[in-house]
C-alpha atoms as a PDB file:
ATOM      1  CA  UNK A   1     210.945 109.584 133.823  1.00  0.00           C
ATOM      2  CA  UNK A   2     206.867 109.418 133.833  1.00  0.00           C
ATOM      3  CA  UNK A   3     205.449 105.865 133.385  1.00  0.00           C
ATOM      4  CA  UNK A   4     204.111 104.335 130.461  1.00  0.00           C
ATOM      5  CA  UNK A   5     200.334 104.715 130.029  1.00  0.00           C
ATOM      6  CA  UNK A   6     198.058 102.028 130.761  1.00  0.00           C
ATOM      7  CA  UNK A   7     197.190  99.336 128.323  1.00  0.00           C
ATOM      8  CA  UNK A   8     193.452 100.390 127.701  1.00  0.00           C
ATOM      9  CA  UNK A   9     190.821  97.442 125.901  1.00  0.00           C
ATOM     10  CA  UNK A  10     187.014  96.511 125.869  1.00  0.00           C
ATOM     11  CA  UNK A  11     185.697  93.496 126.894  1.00  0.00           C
ATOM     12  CA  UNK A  12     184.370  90.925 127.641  1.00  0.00           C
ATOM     13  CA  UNK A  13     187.459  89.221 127.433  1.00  0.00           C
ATOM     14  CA  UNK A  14     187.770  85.324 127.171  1.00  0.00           C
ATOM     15  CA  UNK A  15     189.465  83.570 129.802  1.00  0.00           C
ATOM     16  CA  UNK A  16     192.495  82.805 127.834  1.00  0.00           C
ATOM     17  CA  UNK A  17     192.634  86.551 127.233  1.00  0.00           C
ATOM     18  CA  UNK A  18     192.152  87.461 130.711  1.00  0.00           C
ATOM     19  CA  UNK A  19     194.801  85.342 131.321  1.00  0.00           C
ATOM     20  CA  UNK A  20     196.840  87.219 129.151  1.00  0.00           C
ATOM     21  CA  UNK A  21     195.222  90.419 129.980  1.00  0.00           C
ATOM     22  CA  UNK A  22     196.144  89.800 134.254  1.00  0.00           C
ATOM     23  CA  UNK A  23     199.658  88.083 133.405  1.00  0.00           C
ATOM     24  CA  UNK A  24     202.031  88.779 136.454  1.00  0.00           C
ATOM     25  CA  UNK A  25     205.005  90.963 134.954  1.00  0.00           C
ATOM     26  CA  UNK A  26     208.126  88.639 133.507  1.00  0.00           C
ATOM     27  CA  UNK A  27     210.202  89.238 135.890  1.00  0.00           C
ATOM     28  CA  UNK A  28     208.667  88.631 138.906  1.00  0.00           C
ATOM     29  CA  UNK A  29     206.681  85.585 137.605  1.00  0.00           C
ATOM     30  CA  UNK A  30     208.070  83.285 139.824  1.00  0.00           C
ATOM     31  CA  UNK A  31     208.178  85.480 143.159  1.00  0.00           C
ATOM     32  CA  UNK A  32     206.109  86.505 145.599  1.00  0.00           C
ATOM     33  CA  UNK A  33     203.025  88.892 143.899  1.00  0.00           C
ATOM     34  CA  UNK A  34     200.015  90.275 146.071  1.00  0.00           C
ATOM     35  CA  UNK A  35     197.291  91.572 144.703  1.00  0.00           C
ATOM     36  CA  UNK A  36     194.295  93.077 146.191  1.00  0.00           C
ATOM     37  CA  UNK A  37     190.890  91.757 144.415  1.00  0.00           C
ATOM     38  CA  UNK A  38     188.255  94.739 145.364  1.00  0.00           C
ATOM     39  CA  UNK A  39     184.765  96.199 143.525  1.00  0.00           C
ATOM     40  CA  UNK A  40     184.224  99.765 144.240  1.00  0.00           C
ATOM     41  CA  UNK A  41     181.737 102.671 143.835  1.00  0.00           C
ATOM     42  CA  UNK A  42     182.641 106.144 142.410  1.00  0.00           C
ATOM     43  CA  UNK A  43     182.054 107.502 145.814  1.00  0.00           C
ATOM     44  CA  UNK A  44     185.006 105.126 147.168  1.00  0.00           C
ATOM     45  CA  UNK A  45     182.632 102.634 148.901  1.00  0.00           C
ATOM     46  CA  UNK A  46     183.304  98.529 148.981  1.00  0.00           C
ATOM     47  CA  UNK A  47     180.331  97.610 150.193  1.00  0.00           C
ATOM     48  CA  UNK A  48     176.502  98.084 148.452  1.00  0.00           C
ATOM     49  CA  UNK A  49     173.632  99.470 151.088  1.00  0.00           C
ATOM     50  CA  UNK A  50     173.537  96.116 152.576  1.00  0.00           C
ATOM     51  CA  UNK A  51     176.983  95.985 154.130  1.00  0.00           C
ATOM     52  CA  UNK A  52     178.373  93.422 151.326  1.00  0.00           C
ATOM     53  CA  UNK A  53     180.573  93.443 148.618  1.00  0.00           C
ATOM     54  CA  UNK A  54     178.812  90.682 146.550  1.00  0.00           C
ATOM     55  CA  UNK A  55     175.689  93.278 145.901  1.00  0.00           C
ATOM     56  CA  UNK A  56     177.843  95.890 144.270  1.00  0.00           C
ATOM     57  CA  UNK A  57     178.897  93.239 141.720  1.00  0.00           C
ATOM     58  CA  UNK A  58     175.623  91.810 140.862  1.00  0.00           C
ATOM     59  CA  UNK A  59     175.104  92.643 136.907  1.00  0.00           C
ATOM     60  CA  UNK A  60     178.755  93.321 136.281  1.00  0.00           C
ATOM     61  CA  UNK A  61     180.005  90.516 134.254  1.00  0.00           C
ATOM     62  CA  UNK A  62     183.400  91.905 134.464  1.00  0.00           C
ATOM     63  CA  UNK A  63     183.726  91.603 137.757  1.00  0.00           C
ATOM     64  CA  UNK A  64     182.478  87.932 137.747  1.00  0.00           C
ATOM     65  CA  UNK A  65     184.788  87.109 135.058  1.00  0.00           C
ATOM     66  CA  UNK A  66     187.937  88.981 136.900  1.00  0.00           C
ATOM     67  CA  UNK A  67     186.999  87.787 140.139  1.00  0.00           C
ATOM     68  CA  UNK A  68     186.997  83.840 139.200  1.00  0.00           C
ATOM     69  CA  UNK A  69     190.108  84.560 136.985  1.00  0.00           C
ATOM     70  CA  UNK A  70     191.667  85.656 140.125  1.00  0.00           C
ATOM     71  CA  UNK A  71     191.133  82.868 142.279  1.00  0.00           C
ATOM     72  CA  UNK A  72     192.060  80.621 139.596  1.00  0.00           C
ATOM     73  CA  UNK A  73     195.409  81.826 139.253  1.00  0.00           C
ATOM     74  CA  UNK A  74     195.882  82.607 143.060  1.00  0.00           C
ATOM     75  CA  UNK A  75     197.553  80.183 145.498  1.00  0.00           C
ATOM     76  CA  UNK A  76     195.301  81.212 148.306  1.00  0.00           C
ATOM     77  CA  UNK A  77     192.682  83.737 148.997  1.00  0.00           C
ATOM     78  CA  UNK A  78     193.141  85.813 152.144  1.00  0.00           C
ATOM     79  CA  UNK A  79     190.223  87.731 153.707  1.00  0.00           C
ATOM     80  CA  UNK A  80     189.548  88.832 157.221  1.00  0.00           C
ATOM     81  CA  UNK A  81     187.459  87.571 159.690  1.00  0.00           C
ATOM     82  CA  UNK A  82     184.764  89.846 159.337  1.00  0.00           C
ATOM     83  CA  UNK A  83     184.243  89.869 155.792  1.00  0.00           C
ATOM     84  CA  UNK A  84     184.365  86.404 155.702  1.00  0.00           C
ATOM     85  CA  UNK A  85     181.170  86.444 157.868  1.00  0.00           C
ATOM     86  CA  UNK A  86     179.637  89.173 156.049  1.00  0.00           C
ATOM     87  CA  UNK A  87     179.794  87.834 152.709  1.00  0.00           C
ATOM     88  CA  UNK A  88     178.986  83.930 154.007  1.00  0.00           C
ATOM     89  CA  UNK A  89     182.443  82.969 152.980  1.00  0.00           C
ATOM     90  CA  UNK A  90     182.383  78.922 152.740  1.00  0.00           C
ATOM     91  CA  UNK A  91     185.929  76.707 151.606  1.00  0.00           C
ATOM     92  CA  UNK A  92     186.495  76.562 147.908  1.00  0.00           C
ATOM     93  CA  UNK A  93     187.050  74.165 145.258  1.00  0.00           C
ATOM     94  CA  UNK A  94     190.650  74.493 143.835  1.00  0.00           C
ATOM     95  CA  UNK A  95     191.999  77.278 145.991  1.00  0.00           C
ATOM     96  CA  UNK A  96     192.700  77.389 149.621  1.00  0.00           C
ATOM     97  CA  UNK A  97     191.605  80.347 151.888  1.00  0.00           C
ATOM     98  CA  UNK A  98     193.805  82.096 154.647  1.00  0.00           C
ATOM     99  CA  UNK A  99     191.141  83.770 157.064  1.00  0.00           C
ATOM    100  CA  UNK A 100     192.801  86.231 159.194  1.00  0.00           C
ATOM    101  CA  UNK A 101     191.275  87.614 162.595  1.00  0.00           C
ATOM    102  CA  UNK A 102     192.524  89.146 166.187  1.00  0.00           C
ATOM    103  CA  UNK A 103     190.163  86.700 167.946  1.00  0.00           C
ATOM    104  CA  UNK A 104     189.773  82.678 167.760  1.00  0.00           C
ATOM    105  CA  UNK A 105     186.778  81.647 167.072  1.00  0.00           C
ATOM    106  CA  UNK A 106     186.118  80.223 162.770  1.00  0.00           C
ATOM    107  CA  UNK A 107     183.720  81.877 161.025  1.00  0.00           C
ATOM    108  CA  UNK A 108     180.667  79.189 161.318  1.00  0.00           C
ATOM    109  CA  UNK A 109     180.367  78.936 157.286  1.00  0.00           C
ATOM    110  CA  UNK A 110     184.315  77.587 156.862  1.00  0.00           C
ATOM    111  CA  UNK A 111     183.001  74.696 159.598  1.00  0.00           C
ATOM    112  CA  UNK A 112     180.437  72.847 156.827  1.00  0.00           C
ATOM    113  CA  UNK A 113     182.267  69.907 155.566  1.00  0.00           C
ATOM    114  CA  UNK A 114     182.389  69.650 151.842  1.00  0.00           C
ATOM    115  CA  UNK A 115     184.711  67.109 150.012  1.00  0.00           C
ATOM    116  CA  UNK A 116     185.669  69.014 146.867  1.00  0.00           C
ATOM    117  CA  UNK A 117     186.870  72.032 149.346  1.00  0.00           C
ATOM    118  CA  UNK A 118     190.225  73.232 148.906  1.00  0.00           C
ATOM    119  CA  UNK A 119     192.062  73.891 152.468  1.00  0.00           C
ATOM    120  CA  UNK A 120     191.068  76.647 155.338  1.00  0.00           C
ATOM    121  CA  UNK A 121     193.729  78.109 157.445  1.00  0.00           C
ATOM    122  CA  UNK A 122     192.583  80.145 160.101  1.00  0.00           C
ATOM    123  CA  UNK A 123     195.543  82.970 161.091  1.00  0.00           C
ATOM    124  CA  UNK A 124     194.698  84.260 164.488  1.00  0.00           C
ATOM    125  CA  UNK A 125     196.816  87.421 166.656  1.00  0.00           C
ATOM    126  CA  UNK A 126     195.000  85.556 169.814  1.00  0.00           C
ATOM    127  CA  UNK A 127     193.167  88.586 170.776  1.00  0.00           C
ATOM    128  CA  UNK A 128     196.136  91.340 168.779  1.00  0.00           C
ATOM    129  CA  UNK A 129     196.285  92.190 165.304  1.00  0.00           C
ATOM    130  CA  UNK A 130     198.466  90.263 163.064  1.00  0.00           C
ATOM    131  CA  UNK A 131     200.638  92.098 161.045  1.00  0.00           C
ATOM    132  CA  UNK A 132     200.506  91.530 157.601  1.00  0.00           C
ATOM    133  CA  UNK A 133     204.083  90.659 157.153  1.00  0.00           C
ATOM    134  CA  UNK A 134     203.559  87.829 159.671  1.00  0.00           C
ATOM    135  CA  UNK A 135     200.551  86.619 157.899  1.00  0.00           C
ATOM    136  CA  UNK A 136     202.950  86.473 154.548  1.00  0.00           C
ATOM    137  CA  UNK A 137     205.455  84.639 156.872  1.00  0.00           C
ATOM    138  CA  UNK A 138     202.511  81.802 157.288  1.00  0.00           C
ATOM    139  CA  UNK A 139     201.463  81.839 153.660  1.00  0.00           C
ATOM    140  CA  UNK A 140     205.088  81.317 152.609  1.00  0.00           C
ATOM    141  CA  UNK A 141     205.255  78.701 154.909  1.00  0.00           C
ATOM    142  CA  UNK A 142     202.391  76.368 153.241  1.00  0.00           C
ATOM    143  CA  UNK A 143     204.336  77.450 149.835  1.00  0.00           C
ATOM    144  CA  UNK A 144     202.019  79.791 148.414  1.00  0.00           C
ATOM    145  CA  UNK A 145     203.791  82.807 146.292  1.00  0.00           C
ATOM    146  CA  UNK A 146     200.387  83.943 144.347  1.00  0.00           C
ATOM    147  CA  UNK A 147     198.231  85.792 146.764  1.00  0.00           C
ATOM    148  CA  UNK A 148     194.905  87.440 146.791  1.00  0.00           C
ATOM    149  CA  UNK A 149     193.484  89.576 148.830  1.00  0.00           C
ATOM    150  CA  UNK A 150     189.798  89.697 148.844  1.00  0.00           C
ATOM    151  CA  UNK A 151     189.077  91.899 151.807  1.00  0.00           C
ATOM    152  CA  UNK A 152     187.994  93.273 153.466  1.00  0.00           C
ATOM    153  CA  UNK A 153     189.196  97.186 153.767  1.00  0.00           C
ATOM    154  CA  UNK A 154     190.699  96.669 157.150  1.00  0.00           C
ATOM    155  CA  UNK A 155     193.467  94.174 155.887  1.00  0.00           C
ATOM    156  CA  UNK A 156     193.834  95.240 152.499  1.00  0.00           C
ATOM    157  CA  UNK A 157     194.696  98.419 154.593  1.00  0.00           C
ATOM    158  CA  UNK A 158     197.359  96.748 156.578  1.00  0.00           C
ATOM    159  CA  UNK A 159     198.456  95.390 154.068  1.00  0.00           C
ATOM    160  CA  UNK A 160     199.318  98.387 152.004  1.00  0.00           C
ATOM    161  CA  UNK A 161     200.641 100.402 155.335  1.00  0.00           C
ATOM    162  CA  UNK A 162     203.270  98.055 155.376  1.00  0.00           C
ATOM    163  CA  UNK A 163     203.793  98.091 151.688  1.00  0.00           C
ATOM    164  CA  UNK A 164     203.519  94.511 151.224  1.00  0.00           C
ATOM    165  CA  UNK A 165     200.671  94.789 148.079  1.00  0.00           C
ATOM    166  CA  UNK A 166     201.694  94.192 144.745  1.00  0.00           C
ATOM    167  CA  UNK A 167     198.958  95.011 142.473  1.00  0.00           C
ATOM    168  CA  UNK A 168     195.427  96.211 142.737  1.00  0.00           C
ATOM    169  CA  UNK A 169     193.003  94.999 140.687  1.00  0.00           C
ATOM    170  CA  UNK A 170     189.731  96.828 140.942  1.00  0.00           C
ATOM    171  CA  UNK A 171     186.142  97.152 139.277  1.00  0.00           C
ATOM    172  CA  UNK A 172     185.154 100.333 139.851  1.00  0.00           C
ATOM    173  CA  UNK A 173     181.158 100.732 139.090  1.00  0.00           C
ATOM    174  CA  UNK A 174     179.819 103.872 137.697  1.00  0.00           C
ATOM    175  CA  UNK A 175     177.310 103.874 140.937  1.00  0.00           C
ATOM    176  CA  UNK A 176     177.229 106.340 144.380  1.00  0.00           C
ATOM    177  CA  UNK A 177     176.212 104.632 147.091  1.00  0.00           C
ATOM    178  CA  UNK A 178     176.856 107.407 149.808  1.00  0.00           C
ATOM    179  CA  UNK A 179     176.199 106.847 153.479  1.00  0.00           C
ATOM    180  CA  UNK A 180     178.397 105.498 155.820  1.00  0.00           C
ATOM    181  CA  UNK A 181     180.118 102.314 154.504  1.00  0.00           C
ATOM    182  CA  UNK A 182     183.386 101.438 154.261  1.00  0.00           C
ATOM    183  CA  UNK A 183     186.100 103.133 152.050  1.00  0.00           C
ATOM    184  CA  UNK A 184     187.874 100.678 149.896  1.00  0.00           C
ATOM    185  CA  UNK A 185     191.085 102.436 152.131  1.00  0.00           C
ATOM    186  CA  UNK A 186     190.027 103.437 155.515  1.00  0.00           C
ATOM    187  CA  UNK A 187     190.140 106.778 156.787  1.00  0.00           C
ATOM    188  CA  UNK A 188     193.490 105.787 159.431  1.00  0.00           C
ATOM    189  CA  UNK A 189     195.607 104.480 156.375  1.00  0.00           C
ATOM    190  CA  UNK A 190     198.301 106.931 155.599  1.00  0.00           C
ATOM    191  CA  UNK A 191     200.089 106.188 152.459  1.00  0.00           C
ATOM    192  CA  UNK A 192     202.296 109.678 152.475  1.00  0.00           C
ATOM    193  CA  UNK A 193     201.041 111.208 149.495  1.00  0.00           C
ATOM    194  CA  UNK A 194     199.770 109.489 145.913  1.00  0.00           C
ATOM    195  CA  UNK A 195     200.598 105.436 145.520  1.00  0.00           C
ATOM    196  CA  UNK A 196     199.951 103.497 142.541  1.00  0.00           C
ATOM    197  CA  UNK A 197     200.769 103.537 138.519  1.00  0.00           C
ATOM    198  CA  UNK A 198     198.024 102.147 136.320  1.00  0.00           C
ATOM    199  CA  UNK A 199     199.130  99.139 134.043  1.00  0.00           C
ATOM    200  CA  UNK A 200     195.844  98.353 132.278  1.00  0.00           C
ATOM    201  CA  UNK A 201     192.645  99.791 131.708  1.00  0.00           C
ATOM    202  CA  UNK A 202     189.512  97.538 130.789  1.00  0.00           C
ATOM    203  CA  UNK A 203     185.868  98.958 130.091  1.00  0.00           C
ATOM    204  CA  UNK A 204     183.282  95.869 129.969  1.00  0.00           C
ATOM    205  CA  UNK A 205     179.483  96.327 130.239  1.00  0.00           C
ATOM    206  CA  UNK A 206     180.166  99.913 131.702  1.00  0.00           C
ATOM    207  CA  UNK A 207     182.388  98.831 134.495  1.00  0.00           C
ATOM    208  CA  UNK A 208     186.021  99.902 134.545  1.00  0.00           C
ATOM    209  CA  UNK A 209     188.685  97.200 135.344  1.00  0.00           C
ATOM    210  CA  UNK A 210     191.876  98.442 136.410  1.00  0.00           C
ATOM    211  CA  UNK A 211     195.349  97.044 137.093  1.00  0.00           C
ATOM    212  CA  UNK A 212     197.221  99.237 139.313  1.00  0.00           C
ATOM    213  CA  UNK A 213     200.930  98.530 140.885  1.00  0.00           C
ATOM    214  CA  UNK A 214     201.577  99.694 144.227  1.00  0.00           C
ATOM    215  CA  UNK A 215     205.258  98.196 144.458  1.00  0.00           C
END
């Protein structure tokens, strides 16, 4: 039996529409649901030409409007290490953030003190990788059941070898940015053939917002 097709609208959206619009399915609304929060180009890439994220979503109101959506609804934000000192990741009001890295040593921008900052945990493997089901293991831990993972491509791609992502929500811009950047799912992933079913497709300001489940 093929899948429905996608839910397809225009924005912008409001944000009690978005919350409509990204509403976790019924029945798992009070589980465990990961989703992967990513901008991309048409040529695959996560990154713009200068190695971050945040310039490929510069202009795209979409994205902004997703993105913050996101985080307000998540429990935590998880990113990596390295993206979080890419992108000058610093703690957040209203949502904690779960950095995750091989090493031991805090990204310098989660160390400035700020009183309205939600909470940082800092995940290490002590010099191995972490699997992803053992950083889930510490999320459920502190409680949290409403995950989102910002990046970057490395753990979002452990995360889907081990099958552990929900959802992916994605911006894709109508850009190329060629060269040698990261793929939004690195080269070593191996997902055995095709994975994902698109719930919802969103045009806004000539972005394309999609909803895809991955399990």
């Amino acid at each position: 039996m093929s899948a429905p097709p996608p839910v397809t609208g225009v924005g912008p959206l409001s944000p009690a529409q978005l919350r409509d619009w990204y509403a976790v399915p019924p029945e798992h609304a009070d589980g465990t649901w990961v989703r992967g929060s990513f901008i991309t180009t048409l040529d695959g890439r996560a990154t713009g030409p200068d190695g971050r994220a945040g310039s490929l979503n510069e202009g795209s109101e979409g994205d902004h409007a997703v993105f913050n959506h996101l985080r307000e609804w998540a429990d935590v934000v998880v990113v990596g290490a390295g993206t979080a000192r890419a992108e000058g990741y610093t703690p957040m009001a209203g949502v904690p953030l779960a950095v995750v890295s091989r090493g031991t040593l805090e990204p310098e921008s989660l160390r400035r003190p700020d009183g309205d900052a939600g909470e940082v945990v800092f995940i290490s493997g002590h010099g191995t990788d972490i699997t992803a089901a053992g950083v889930l293991a510490t999320l459920h831990d502190h409680g949290w059941r409403r995950i989102v993972l910002e990046g970057g491509p490395h753990l979002f791609g452990s995360w889907l070898r081990e099958r552990l992502v929900n959802e992916l929500c994605v911006t894709v811009r109508p850009v190329l940015t060629g060269g040698d950047g990261p793929l939004l799912v690195p080269p070593g992933v191996d997902l055995g053939g095709l994975l994902g079913s698109p719930t919802h497709l969103l045009t806004w300001g000539g972005d394309i917002l999609v909803r895809t489940r991955l399990g």
